[in-house]
PDB file of N, CA and C in Angstrom:
ATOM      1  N   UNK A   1       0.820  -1.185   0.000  1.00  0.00           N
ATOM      2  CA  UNK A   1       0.000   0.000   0.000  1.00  0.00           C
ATOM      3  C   UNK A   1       0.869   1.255   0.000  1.00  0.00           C
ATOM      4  N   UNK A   2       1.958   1.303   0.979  1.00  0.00           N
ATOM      5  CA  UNK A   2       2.735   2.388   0.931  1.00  0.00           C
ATOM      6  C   UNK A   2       3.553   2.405  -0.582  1.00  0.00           C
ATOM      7  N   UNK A   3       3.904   1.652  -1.241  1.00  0.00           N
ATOM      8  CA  UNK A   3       4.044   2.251  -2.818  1.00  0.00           C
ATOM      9  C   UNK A   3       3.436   2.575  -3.650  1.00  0.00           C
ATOM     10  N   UNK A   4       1.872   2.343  -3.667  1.00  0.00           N
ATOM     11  CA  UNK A   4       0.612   2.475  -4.184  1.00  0.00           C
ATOM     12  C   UNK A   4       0.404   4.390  -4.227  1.00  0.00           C
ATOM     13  N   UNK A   5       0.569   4.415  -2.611  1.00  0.00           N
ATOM     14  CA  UNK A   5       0.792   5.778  -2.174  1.00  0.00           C
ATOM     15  C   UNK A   5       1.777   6.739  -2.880  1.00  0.00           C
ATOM     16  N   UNK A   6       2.854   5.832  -2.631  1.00  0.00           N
ATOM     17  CA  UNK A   6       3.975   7.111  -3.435  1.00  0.00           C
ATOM     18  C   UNK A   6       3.703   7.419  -4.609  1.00  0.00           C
ATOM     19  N   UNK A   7       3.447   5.955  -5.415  1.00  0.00           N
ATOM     20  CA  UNK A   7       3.489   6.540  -6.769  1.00  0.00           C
ATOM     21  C   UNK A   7       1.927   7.043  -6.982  1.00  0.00           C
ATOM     22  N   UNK A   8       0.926   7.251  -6.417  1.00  0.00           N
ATOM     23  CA  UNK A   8      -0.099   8.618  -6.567  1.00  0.00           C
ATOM     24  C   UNK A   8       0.911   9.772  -6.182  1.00  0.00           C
ATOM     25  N   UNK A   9       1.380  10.228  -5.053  1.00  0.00           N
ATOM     26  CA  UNK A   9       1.728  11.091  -5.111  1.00  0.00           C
ATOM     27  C   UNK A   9       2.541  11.908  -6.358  1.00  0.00           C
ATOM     28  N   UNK A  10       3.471  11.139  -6.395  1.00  0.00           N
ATOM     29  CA  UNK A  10       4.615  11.162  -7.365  1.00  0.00           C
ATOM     30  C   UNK A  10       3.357  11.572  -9.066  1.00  0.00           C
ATOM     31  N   UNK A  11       3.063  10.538  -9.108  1.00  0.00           N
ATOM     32  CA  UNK A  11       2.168  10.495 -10.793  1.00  0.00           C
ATOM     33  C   UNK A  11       0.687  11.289 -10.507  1.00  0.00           C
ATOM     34  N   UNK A  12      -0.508  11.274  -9.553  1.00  0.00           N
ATOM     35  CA  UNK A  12      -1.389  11.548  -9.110  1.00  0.00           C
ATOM     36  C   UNK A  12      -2.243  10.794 -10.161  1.00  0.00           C
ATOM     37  N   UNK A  13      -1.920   9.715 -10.143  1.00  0.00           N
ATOM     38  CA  UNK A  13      -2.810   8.566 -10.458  1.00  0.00           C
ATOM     39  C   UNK A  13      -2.425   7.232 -10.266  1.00  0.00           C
ATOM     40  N   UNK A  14      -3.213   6.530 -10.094  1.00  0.00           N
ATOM     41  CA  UNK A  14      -2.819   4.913  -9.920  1.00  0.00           C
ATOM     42  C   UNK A  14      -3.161   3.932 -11.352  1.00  0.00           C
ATOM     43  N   UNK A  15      -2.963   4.823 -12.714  1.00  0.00           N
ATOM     44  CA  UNK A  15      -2.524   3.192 -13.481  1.00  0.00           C
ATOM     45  C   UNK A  15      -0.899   3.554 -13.294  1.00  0.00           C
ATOM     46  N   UNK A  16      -1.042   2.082 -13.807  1.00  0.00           N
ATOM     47  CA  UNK A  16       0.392   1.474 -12.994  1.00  0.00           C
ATOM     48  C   UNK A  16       0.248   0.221 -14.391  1.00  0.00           C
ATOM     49  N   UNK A  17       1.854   0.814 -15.301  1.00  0.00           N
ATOM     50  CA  UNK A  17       1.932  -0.369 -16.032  1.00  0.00           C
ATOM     51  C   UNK A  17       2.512  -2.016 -15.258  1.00  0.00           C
ATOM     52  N   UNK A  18       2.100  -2.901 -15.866  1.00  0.00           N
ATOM     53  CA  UNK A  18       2.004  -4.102 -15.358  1.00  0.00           C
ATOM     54  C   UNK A  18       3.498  -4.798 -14.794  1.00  0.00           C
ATOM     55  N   UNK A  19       4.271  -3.978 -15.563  1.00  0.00           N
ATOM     56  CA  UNK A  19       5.824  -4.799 -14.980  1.00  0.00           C
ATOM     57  C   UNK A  19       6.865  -3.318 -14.175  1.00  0.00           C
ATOM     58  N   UNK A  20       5.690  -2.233 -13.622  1.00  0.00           N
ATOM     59  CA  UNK A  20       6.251  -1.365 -12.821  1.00  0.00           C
ATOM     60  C   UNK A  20       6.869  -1.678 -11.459  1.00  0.00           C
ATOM     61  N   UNK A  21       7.902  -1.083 -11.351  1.00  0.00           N
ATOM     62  CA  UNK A  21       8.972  -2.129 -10.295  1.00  0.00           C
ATOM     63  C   UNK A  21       8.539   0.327  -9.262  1.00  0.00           C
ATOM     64  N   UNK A  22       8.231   0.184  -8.098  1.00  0.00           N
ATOM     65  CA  UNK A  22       8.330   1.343  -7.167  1.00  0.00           C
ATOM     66  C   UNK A  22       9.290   1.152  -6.328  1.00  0.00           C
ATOM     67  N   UNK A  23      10.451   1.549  -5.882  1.00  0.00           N
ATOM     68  CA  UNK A  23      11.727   1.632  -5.466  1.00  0.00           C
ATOM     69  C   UNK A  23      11.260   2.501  -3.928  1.00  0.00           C
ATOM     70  N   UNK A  24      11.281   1.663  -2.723  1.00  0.00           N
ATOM     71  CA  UNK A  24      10.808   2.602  -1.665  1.00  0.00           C
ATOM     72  C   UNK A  24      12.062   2.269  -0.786  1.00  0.00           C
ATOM     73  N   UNK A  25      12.334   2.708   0.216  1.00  0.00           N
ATOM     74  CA  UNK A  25      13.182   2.815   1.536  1.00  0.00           C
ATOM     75  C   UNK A  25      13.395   1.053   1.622  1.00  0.00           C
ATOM     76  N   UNK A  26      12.538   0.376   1.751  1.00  0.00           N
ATOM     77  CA  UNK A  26      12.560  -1.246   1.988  1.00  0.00           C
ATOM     78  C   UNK A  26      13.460  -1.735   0.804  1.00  0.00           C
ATOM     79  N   UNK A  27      13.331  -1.140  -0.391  1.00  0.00           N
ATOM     80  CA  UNK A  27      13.701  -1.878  -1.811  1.00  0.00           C
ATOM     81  C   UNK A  27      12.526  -2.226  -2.754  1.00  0.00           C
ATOM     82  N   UNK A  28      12.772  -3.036  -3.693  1.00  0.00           N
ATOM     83  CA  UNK A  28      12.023  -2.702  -5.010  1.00  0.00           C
ATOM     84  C   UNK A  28      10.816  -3.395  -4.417  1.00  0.00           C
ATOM     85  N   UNK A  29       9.658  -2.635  -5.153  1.00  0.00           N
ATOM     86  CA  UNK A  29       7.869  -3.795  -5.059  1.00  0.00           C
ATOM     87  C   UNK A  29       7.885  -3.501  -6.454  1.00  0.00           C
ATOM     88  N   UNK A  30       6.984  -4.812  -6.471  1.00  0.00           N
ATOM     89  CA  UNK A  30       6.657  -4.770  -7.990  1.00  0.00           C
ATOM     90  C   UNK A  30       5.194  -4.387  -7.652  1.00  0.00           C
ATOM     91  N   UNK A  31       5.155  -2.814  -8.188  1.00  0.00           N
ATOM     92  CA  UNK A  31       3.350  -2.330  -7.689  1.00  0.00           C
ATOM     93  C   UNK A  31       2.558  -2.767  -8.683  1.00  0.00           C
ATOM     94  N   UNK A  32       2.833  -3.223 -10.026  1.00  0.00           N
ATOM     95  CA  UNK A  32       2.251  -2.906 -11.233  1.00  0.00           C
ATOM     96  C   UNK A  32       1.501  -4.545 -10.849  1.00  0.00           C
ATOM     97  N   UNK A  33       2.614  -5.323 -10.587  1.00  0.00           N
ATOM     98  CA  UNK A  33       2.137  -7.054 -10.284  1.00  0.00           C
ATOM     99  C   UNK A  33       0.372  -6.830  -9.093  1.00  0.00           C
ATOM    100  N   UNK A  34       1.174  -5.954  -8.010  1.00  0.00           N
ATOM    101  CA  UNK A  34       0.384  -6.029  -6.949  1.00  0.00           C
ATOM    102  C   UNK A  34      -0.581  -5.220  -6.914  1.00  0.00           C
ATOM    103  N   UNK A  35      -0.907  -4.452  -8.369  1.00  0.00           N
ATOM    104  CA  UNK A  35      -1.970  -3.901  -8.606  1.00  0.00           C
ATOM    105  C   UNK A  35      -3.069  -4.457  -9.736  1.00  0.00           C
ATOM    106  N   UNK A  36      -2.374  -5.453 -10.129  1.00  0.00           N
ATOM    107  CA  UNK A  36      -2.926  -5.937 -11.130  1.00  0.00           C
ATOM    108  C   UNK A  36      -3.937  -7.197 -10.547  1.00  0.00           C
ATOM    109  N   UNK A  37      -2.687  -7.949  -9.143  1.00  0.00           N
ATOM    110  CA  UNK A  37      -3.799  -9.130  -8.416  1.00  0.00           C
ATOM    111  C   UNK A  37      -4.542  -8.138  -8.146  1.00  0.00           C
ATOM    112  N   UNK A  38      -4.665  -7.111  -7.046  1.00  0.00           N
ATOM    113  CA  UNK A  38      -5.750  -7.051  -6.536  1.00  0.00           C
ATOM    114  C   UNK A  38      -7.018  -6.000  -7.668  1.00  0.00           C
ATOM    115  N   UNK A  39      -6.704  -5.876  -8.462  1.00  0.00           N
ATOM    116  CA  UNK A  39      -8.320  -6.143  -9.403  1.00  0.00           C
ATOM    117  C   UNK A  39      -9.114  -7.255  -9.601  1.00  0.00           C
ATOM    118  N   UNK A  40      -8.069  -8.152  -9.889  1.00  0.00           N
ATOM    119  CA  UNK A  40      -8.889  -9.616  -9.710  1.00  0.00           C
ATOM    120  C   UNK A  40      -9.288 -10.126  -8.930  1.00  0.00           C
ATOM    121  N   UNK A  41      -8.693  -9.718  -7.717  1.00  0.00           N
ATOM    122  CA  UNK A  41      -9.142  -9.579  -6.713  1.00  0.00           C
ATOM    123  C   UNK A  41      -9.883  -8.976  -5.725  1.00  0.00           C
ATOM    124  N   UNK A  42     -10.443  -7.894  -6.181  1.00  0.00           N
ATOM    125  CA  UNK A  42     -11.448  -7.170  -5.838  1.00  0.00           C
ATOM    126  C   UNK A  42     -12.101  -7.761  -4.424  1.00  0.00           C
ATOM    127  N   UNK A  43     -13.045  -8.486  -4.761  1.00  0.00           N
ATOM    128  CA  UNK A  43     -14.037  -9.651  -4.381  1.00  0.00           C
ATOM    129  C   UNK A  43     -13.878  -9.748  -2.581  1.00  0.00           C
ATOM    130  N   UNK A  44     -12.073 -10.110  -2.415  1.00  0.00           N
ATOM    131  CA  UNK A  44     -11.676 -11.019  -1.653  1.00  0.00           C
ATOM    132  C   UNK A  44     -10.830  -9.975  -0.984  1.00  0.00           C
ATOM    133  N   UNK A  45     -11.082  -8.932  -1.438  1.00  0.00           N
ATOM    134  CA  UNK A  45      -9.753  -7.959  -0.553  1.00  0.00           C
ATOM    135  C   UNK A  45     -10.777  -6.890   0.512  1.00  0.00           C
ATOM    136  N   UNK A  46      -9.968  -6.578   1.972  1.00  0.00           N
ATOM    137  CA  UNK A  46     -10.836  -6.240   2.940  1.00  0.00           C
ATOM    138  C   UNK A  46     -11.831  -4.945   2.414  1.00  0.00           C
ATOM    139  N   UNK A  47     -12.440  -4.305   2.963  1.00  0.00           N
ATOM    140  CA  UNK A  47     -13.287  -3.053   2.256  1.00  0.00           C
ATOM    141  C   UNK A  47     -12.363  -2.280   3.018  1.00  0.00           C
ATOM    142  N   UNK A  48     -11.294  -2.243   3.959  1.00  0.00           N
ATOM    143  CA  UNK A  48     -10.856  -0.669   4.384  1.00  0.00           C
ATOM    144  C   UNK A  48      -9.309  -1.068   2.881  1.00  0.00           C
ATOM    145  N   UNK A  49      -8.982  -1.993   2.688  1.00  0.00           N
ATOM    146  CA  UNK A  49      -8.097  -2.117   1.673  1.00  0.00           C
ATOM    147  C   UNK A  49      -8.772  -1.380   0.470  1.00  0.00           C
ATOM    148  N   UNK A  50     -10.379  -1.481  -0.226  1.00  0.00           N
ATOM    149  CA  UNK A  50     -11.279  -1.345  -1.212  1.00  0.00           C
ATOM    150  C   UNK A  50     -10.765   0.050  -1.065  1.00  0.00           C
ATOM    151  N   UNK A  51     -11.207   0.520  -0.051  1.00  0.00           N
ATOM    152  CA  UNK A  51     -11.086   1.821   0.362  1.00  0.00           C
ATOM    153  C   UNK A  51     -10.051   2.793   0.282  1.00  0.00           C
ATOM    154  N   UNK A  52      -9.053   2.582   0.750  1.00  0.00           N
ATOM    155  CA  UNK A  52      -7.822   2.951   0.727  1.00  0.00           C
ATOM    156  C   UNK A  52      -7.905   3.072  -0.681  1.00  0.00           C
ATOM    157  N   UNK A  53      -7.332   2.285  -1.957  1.00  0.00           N
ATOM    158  CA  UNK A  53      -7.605   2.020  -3.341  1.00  0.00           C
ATOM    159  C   UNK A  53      -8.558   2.682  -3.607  1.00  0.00           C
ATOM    160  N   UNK A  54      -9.786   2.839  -3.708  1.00  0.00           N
ATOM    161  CA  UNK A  54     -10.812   4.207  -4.028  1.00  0.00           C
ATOM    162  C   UNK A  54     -10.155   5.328  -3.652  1.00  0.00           C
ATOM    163  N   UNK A  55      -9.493   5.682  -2.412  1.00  0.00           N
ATOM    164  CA  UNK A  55      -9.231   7.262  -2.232  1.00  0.00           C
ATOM    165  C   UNK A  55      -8.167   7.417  -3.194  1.00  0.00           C
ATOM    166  N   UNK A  56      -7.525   6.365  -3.994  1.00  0.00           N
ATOM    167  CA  UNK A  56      -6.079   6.883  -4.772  1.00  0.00           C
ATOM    168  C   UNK A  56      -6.640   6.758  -6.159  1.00  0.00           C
ATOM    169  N   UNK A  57      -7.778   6.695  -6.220  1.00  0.00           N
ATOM    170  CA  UNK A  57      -8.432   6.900  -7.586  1.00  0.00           C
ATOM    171  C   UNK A  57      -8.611   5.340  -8.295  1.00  0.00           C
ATOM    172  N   UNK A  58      -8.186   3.971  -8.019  1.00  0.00           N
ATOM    173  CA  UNK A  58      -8.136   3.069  -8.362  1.00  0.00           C
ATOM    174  C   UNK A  58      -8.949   2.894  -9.404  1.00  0.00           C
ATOM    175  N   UNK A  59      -8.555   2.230 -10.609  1.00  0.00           N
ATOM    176  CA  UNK A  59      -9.184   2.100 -11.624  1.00  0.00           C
ATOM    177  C   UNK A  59      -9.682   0.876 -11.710  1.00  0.00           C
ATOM    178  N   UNK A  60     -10.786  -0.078 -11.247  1.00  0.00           N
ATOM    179  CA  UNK A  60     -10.872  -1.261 -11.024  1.00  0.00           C
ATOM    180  C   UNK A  60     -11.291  -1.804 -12.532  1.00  0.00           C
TER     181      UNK A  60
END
């Protein structure tokens, strides 16, 4: 979630191409991977997670 974050900040949007690697303090996430499960995942992911993802504009 916290790279999800940066890169809104950074871009002020959340598409996110699919093999986007976000480089944070921890080291690399692959956000583009971990944005891509959770569309498909929608369904199965908590509603304050849904949520969070709606306030960054999520494009489901």
């Amino acid at each position: 979630m916290a790279a999800a974050r940066a890169f809104h900040h950074c871009e002020g949007r959340l598409y996110v191409a699919q093999r986007h690697i976000e480089v944070l303090d921890g080291g690399p996430v692959r956000l583009g991977q971990w944005i891509s499960n959770a569309r498909r995942r929608k369904e199965r992911l908590a509603a304050d997670r849904v949520r969070a993802l709606d306030a960054l504009s999520m494009r489901w």
